[in-house]
Every structure is written in structure tokens, then in C-alpha cells.
Protein backbone atom coordinates (compact mmCIF):
# COMPACT_ATOMS: atom_id res chain seq x y z
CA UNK A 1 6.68 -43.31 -11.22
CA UNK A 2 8.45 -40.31 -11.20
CA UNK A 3 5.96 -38.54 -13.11
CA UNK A 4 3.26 -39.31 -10.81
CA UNK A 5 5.59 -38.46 -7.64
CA UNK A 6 5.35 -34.90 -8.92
CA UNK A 7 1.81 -34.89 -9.68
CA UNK A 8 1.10 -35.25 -6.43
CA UNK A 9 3.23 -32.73 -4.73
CA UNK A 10 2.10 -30.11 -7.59
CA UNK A 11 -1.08 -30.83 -6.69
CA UNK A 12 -0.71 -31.25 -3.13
CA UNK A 13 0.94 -27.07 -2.83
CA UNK A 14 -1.48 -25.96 -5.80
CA UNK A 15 -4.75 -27.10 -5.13
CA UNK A 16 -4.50 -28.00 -1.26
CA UNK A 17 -7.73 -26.29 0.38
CA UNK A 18 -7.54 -24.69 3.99
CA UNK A 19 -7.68 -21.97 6.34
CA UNK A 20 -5.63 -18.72 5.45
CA UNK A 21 -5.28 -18.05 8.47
CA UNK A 22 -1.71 -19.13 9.45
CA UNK A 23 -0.71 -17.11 6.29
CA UNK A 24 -2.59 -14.14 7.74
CA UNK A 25 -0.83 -14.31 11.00
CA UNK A 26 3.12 -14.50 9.99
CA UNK A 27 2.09 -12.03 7.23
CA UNK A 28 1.48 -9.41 10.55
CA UNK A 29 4.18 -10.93 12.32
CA UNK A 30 6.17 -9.74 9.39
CA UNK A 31 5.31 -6.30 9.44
CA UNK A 32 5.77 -6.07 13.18
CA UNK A 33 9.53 -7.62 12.76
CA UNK A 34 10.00 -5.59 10.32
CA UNK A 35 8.57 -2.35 12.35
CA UNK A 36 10.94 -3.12 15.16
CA UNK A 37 13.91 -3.01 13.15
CA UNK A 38 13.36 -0.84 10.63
CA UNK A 39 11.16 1.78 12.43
CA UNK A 40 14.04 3.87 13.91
CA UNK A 41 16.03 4.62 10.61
CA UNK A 42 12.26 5.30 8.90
CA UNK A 43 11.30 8.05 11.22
CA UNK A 44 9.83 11.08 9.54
CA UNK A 45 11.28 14.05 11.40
CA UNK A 46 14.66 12.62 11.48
CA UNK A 47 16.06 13.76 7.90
CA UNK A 48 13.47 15.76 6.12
CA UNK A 49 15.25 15.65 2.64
CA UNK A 50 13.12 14.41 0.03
CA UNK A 51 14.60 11.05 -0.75
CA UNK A 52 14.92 9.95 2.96
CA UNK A 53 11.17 11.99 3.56
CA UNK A 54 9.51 9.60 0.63
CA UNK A 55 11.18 6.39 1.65
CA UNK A 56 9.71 6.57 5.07
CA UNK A 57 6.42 7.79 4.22
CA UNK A 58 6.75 4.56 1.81
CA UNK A 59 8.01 2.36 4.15
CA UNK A 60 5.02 3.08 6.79
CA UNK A 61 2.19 3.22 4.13
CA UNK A 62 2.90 -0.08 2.35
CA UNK A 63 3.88 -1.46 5.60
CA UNK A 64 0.48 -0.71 7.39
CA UNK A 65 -1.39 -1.64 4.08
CA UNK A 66 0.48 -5.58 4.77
CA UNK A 67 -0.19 -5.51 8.35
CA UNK A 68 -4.40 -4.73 7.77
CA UNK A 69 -4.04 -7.23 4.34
């Protein structure tokens, strides 16, 4: 009984079929939450030493490679 309770919710969030698309969306709703609140601090010209320089350069790459997927 129990056994074949979790069969079917294994296969029911493994093997379940569908659009992508709602995934797609909150994936850029992500990025752009995260760009609102994070953007400030990340800003390029503000501290140009190297750790702060690479960190935002890294936050802004990786971040617009999520948002385009």
C-alpha cells in the first residue's frame, strides 16, 4: 500500500510530461528579483578592486546567462 503510494508520486514528479513554460517564466522572474535587489551593491564603477570588480562582472554575466536560459 505504502509502497505503491510512493510509486505514484515518484512517478507522478519524475516522469510527469508538460509545458516548461511556467518553469521558464519564474526562472526570469528570478533574475529580475534578484536584479532589483542585488543590482546596486553589484555595480561596476562603484569599487574597482579586484575582488568586488570580479564578483560583479560575475554576478551580471551568470545572471543574464539565467535570464536568456
Amino acid at each position: 500500500m505504502v509502497g505503491s503510494m510512493w510509486r505514484k508520486c515518484v512517478d507522478f514528479m519524475l516522469y510527469q510530461e508538460g509545458s516548461t513554460r511556467p518553469a521558464a517564466l519564474m526562472r526570469i522572474g528570478l533574475v529580475l528579483l534578484v536584479w532589483t535587489r542585488y543590482a546596486d551593491d553589484f555595480l561596476l564603477f562603484r569599487n574597482l578592486e579586484t575582488y568586488y570588480l570580479l564578483h560583479g562582472v560575475g554576478f551580471y554575466v551568470f545572471t543574464t546567462l539565467l535570464f536568456f536560459g
